[in-house]
PDB file of N, CA and C in Angstrom:
ATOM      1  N   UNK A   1     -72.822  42.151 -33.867  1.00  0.00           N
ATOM      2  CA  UNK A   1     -72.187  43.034 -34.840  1.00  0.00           C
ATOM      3  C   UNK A   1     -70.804  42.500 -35.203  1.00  0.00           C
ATOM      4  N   UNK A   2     -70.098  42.849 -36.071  1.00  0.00           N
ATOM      5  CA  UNK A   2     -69.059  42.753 -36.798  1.00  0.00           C
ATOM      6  C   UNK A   2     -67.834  43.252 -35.675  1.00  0.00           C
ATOM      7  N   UNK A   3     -68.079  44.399 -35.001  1.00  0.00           N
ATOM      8  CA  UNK A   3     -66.930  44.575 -33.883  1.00  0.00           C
ATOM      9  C   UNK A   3     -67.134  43.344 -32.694  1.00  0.00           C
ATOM     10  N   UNK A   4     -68.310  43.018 -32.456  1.00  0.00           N
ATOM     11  CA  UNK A   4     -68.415  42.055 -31.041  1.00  0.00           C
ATOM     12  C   UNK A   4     -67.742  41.092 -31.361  1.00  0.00           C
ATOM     13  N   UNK A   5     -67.958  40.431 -32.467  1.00  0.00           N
ATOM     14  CA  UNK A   5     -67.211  39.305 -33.031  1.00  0.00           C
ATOM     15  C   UNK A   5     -65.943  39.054 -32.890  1.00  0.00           C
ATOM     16  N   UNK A   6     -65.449  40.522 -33.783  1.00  0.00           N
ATOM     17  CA  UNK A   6     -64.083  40.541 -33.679  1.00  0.00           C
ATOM     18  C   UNK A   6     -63.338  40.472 -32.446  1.00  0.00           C
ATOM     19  N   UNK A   7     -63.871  40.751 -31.309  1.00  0.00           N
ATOM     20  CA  UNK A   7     -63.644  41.606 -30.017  1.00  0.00           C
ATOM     21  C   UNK A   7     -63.843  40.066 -29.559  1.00  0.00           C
ATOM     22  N   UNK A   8     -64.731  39.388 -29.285  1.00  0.00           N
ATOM     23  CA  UNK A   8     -64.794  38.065 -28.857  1.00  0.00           C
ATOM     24  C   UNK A   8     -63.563  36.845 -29.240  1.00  0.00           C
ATOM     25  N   UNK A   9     -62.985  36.894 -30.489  1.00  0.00           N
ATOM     26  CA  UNK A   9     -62.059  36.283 -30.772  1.00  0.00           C
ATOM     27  C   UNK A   9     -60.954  36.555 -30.463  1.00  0.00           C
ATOM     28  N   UNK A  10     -60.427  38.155 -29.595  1.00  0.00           N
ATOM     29  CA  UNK A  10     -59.501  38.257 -29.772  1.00  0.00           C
ATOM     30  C   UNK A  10     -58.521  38.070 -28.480  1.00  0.00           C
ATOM     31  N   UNK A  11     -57.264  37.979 -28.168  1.00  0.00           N
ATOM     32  CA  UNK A  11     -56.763  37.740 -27.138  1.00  0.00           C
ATOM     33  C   UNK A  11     -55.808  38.801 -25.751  1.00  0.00           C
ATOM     34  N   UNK A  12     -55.766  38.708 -25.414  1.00  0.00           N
ATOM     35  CA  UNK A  12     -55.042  39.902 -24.288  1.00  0.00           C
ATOM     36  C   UNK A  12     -53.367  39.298 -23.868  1.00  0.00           C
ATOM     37  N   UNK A  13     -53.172  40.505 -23.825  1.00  0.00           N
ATOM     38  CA  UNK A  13     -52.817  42.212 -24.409  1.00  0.00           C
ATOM     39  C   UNK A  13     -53.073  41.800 -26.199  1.00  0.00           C
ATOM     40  N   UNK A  14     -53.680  42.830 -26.489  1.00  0.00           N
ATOM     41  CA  UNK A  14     -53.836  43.220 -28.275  1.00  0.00           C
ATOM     42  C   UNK A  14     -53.741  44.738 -28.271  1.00  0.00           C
ATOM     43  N   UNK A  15     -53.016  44.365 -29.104  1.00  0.00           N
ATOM     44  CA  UNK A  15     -52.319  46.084 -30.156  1.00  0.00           C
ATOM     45  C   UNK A  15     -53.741  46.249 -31.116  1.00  0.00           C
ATOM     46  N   UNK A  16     -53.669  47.891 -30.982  1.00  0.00           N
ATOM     47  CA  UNK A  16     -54.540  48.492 -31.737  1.00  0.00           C
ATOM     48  C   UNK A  16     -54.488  48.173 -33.160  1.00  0.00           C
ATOM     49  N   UNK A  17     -55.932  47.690 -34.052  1.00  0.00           N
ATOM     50  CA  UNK A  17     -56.345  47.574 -35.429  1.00  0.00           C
ATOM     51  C   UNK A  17     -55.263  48.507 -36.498  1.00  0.00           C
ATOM     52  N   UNK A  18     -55.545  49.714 -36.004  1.00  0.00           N
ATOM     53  CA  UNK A  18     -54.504  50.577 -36.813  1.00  0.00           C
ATOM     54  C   UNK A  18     -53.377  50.672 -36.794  1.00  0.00           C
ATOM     55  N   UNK A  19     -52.990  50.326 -38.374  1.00  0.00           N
ATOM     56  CA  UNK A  19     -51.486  49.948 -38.723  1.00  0.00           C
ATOM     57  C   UNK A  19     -50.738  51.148 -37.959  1.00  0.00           C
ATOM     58  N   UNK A  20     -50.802  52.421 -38.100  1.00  0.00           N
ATOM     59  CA  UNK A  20     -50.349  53.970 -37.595  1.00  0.00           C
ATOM     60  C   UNK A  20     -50.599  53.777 -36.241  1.00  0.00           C
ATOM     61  N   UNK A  21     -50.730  52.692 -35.468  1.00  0.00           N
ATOM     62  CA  UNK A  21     -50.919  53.202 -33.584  1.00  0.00           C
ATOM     63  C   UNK A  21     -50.216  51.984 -33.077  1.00  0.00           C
ATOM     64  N   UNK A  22     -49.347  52.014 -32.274  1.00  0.00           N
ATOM     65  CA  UNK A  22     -48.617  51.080 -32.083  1.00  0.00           C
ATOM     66  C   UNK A  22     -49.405  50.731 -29.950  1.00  0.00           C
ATOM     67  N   UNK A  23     -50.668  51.307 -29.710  1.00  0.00           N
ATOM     68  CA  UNK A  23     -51.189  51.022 -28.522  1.00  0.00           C
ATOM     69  C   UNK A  23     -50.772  49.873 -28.499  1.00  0.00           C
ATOM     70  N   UNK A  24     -50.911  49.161 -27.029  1.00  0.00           N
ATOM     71  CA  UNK A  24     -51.681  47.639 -26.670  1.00  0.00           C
ATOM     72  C   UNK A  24     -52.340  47.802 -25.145  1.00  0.00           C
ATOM     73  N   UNK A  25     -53.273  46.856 -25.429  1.00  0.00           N
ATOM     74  CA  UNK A  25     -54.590  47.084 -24.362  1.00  0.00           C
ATOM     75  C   UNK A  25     -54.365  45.491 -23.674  1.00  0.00           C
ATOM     76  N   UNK A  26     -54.379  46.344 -22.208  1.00  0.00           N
ATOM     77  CA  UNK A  26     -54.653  44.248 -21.814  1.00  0.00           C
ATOM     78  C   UNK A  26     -55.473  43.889 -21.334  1.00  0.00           C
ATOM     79  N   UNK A  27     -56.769  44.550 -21.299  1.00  0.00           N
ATOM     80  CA  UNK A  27     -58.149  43.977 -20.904  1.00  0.00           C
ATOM     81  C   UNK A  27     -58.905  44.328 -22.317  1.00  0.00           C
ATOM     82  N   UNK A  28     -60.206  43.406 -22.485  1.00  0.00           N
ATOM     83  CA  UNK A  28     -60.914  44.122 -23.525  1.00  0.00           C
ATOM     84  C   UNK A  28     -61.747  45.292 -23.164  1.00  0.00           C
ATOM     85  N   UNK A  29     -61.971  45.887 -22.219  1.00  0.00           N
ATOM     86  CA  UNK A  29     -62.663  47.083 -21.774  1.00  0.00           C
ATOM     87  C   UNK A  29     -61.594  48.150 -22.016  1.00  0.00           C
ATOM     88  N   UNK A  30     -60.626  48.090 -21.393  1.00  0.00           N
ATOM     89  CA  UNK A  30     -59.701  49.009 -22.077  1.00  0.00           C
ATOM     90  C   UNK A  30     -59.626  49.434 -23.498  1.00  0.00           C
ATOM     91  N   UNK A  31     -59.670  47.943 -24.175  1.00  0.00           N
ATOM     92  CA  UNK A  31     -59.293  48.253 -25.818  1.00  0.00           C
ATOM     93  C   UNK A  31     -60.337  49.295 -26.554  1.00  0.00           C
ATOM     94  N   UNK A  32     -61.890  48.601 -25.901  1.00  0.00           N
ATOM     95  CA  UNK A  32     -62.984  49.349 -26.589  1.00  0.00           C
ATOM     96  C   UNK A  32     -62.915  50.983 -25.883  1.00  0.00           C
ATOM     97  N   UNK A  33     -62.629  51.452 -24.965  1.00  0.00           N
ATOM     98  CA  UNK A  33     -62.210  52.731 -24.414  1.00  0.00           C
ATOM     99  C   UNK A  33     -61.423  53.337 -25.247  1.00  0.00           C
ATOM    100  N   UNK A  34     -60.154  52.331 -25.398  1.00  0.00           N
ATOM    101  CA  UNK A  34     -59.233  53.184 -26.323  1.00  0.00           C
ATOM    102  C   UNK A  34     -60.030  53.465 -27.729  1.00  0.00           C
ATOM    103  N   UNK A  35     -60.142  52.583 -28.071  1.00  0.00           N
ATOM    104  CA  UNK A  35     -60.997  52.548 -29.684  1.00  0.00           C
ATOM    105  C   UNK A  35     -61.716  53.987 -30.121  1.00  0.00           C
ATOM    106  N   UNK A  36     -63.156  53.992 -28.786  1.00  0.00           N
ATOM    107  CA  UNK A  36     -63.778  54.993 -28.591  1.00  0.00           C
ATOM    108  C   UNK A  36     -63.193  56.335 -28.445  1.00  0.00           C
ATOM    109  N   UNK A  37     -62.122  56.426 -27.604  1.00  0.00           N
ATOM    110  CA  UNK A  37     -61.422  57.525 -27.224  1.00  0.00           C
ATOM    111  C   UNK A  37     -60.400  58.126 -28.129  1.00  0.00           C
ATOM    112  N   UNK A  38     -59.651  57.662 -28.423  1.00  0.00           N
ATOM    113  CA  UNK A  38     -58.650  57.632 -29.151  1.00  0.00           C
ATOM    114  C   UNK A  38     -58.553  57.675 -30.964  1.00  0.00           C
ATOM    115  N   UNK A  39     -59.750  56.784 -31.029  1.00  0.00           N
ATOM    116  CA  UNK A  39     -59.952  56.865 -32.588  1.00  0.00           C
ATOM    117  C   UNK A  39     -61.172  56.782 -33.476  1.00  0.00           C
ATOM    118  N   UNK A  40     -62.328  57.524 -32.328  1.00  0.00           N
ATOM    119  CA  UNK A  40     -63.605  57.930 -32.688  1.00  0.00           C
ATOM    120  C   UNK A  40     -64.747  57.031 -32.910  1.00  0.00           C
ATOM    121  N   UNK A  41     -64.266  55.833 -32.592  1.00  0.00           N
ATOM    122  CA  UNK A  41     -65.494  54.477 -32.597  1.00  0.00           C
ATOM    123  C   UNK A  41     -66.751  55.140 -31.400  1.00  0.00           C
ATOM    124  N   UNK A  42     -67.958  54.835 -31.959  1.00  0.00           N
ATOM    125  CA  UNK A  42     -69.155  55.003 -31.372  1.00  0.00           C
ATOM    126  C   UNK A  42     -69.344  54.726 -30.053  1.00  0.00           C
ATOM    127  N   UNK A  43     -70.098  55.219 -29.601  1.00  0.00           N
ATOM    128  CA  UNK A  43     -69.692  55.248 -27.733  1.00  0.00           C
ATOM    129  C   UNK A  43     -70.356  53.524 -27.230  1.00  0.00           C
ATOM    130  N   UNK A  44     -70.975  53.004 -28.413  1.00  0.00           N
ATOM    131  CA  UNK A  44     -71.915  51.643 -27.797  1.00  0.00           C
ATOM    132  C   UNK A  44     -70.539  50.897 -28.097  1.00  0.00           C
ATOM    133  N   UNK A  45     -69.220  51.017 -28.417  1.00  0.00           N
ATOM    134  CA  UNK A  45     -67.935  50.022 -28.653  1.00  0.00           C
ATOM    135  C   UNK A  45     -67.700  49.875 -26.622  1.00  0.00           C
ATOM    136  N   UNK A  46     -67.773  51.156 -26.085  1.00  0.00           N
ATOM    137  CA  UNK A  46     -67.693  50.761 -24.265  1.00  0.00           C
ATOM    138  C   UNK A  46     -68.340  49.774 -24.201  1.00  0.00           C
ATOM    139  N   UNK A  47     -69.800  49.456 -24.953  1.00  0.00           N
ATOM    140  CA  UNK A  47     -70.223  48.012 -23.520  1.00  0.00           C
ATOM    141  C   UNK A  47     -70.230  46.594 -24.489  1.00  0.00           C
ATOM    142  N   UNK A  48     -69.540  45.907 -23.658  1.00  0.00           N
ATOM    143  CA  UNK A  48     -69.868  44.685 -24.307  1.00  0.00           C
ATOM    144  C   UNK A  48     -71.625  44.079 -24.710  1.00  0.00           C
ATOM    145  N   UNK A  49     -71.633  43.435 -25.620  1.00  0.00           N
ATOM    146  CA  UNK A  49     -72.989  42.708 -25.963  1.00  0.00           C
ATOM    147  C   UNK A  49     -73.007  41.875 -24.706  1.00  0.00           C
ATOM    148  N   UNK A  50     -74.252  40.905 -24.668  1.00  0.00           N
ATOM    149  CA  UNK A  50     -74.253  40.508 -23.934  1.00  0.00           C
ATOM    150  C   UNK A  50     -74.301  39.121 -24.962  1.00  0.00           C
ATOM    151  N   UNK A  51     -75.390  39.102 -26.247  1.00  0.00           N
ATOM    152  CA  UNK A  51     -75.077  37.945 -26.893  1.00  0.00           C
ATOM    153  C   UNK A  51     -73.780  38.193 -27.423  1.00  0.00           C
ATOM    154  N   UNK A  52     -72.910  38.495 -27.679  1.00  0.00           N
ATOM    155  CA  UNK A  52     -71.690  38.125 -28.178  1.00  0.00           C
ATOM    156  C   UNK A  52     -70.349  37.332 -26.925  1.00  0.00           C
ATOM    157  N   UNK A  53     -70.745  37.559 -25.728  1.00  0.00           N
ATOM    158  CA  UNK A  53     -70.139  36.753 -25.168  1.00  0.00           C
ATOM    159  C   UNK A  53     -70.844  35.488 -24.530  1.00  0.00           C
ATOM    160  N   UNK A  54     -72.072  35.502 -25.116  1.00  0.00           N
ATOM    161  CA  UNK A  54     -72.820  34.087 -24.661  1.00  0.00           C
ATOM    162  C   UNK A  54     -72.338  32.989 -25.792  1.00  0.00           C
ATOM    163  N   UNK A  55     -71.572  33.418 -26.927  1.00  0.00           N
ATOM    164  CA  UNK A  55     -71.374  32.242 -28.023  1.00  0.00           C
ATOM    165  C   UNK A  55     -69.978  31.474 -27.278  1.00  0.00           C
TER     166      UNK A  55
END
């Protein structure tokens, strides 16, 4: 998907997507928690793919 991707490229600690949230997450399990929690992303953003970290 379009989030795994993104989520695969990205680096730690990362500040939240939204310009209005000044978070930062320093694991990627955290980030997708926050995402989910915080700003209503679908509950499948908790688990990582499994092909998206095999690339």
């Amino acid at each position: 998907s379009h989030m795994e991707e993104y989520l695969v490229q990205k680096s730690w600690p990362s500040e939240c997507p939204d310009p209005s949230c000044n978070h930062i997450s320093k694991k990627e399990q955290d980030y997708r928690r926050y995402l989910h929690d915080m700003h209503h992303y679908h509950k499948v953003i908790c688990v990582a793919s499994k092909e998206a970290h095999k690339k």
